[in-house]
Protein backbone atom coordinates (compact mmCIF):
# COMPACT_ATOMS: atom_id res chain seq x y z
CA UNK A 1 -3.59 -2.85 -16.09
CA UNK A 2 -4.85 -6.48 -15.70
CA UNK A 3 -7.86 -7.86 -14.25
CA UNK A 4 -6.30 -10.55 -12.06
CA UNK A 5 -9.29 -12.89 -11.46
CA UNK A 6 -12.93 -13.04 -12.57
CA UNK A 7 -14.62 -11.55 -10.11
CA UNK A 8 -15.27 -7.69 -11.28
CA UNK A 9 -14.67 -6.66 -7.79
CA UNK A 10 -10.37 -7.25 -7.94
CA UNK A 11 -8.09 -5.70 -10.21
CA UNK A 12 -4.56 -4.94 -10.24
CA UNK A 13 -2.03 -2.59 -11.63
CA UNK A 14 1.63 -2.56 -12.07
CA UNK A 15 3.31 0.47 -11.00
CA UNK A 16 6.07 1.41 -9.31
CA UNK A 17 6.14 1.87 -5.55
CA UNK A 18 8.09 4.84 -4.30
CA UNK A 19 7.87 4.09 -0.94
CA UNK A 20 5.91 4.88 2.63
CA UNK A 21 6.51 7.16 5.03
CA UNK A 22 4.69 8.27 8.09
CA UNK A 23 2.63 11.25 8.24
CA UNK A 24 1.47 13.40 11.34
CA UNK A 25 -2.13 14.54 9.40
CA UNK A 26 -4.47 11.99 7.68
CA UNK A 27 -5.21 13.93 4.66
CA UNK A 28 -4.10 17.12 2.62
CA UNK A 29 -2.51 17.60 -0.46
CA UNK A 30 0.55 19.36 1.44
CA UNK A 31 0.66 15.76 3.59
CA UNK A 32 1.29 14.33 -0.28
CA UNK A 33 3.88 16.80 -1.07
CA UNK A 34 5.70 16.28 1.84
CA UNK A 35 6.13 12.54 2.01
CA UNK A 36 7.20 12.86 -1.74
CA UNK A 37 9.75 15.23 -0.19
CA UNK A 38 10.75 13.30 2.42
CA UNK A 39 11.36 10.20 0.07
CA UNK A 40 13.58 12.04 -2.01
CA UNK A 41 16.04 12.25 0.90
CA UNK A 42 17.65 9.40 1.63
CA UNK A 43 17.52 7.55 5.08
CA UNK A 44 19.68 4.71 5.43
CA UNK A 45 18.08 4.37 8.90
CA UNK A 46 14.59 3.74 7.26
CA UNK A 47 13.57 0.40 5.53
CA UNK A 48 10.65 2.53 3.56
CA UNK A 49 12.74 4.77 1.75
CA UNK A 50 15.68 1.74 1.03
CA UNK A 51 12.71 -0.44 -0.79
CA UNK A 52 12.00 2.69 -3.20
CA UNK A 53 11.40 2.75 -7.32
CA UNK A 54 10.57 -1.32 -6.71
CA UNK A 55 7.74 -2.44 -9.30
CA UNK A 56 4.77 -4.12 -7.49
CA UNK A 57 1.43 -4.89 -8.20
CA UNK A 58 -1.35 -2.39 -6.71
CA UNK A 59 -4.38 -4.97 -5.97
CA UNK A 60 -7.43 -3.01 -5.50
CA UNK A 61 -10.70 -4.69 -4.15
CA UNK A 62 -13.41 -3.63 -2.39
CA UNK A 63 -11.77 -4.67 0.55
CA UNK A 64 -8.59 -2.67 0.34
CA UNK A 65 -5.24 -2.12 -1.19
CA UNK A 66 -2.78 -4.50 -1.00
CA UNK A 67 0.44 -4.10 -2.56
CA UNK A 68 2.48 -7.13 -3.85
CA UNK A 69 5.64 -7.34 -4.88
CA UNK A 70 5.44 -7.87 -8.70
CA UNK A 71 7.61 -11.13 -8.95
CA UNK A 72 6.85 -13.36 -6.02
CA UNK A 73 3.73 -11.55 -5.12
CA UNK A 74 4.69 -11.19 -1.94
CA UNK A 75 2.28 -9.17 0.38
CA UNK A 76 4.42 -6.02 1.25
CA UNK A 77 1.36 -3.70 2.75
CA UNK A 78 -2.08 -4.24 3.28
CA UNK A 79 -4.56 -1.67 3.48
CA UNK A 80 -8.12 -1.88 4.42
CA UNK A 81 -10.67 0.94 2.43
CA UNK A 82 -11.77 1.52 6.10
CA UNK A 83 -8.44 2.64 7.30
CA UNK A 84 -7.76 4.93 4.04
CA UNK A 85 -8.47 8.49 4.82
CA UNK A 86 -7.00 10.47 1.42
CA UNK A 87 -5.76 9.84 -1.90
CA UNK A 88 -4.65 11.82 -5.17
CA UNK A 89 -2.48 12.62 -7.79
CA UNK A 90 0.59 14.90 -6.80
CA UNK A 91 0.05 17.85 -8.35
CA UNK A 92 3.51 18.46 -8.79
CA UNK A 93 3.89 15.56 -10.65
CA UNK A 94 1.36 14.02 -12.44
CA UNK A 95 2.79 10.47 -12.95
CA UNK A 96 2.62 10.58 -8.52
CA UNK A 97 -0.27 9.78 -6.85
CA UNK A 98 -0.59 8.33 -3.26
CA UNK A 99 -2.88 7.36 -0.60
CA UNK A 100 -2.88 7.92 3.15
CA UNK A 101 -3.49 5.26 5.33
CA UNK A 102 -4.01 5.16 9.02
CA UNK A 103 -2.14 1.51 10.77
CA UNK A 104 -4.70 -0.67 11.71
CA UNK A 105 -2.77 -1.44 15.12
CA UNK A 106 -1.08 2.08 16.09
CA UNK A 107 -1.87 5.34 16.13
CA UNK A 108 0.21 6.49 13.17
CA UNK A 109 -0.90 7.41 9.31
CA UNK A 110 1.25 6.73 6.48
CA UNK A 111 1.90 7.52 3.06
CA UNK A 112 2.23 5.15 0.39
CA UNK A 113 3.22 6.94 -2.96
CA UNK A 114 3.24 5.38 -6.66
CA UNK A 115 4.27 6.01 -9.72
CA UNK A 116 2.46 5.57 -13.07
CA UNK A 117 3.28 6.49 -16.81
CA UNK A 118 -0.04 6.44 -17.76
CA UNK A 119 -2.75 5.23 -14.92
CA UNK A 120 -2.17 7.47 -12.06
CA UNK A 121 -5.72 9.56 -12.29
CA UNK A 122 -7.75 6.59 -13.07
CA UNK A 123 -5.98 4.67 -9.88
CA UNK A 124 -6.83 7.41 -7.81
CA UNK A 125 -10.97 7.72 -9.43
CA UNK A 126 -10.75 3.84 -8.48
CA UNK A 127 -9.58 3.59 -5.57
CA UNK A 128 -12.27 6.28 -4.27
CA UNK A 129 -15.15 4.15 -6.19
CA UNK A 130 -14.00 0.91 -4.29
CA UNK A 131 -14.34 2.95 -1.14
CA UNK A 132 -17.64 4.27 -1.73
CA UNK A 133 -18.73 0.82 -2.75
CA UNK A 134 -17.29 0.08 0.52
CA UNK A 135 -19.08 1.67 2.70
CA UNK A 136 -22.55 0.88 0.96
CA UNK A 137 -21.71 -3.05 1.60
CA UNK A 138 -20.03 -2.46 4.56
CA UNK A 139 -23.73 -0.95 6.03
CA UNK A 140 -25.24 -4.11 4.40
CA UNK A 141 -22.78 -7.03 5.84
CA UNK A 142 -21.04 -4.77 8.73
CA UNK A 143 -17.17 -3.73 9.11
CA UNK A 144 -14.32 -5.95 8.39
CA UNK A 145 -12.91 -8.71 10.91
CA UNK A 146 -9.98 -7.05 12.51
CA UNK A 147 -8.87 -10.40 13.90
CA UNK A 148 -8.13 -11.14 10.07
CA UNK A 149 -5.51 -7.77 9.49
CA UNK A 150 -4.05 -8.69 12.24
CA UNK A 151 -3.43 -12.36 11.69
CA UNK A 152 -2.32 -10.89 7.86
CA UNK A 153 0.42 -9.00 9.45
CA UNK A 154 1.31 -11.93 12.12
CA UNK A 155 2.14 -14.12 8.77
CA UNK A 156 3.23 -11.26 7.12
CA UNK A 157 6.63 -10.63 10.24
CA UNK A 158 6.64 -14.25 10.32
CA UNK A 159 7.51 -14.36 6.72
CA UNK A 160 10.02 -12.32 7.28
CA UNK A 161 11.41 -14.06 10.54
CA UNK A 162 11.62 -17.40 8.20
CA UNK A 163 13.43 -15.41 5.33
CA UNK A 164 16.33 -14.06 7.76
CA UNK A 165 16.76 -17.69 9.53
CA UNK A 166 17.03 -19.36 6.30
CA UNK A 167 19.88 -16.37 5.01
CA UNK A 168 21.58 -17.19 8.58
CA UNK A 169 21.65 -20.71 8.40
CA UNK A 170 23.07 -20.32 4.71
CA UNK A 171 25.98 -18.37 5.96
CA UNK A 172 26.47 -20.58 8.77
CA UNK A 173 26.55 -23.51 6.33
CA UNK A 174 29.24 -21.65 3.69
């Protein structure tokens, strides 16, 4: 675990990501079990389950979750506190833990699951102390600009619109 910047309100962990998958309920320890299910069957149809077992960085802030890939720190997912309606350990397996997270712009919930060797009951404590010290500041200052999630996920597909024309116009060039 690493404190990435001064400010006592951001830290970040490295753990591995296990992937996302969407979820019908927004909480439940059986919604938990079953996404860790479903990842353990393989997809090829699903991008979720083919960036499994990756190591990122879990960035925790009062904010939200964000989850970064752990070289380039690249934003994979970004979750608001607001939009996070359960997290805990998996039961099953205590080195699991996960959140459940509803999309800011649909009406779907997902799963994000982790995995830690050491840190996976202390994520899950922190994560629900940033989002009770959420909500207290959020009644002070008021709820979070959606404008800015969803200009985070414009940059975030257009990212990913520049990486696939620069791998096409490599293969055109070879």
């Amino acid at each position: 675990m690493s404190d990435t910047s001064g400010d006592d309100n951001e830290i970040s962990f490295p753990v591995k990501f296990l992937g996302r998958v969407e979820v019908v309920r927004p909480d439940g320890l059986q919604v938990l079990e079953e996404a860790a299910q479903s990842l353990k069957t393989p997809d090829k149809y699903s991008p979720e389950k083919a960036a499994k077992k990756s190591k990122i960085h879990l960035f925790l802030s009062l904010s939200g979750v964000d989850i970064l890939e752990n070289k380039t720190k690249f934003l994979l997912y970004a979750c608001p506190l607001s939009t996070i309606s359960f997290c805990a350990v998996l039961p099953s397996s205590p080195k699991v833990f996960g959140f459940v997270a509803k999309h800011p712009a649909a009406d779907m919930n997902h799963c994000y699951l982790f995995q830690s060797q050491k840190f996976s009951h202390v994520l899950v404590s922190l994560i629900g102390d940033a989002f009770r010290a959420s909500k207290k500041e959020e009644s002070v200052r008021g709820g979070r600009d959606l404008i800015v999630e969803a200009l985070r996920h414009k940059n975030k597909m257009l990212q990913r619109e520049n990486a696939e024309m620069k791998r096409r116009l490599a293969a055109q060039i070879n």
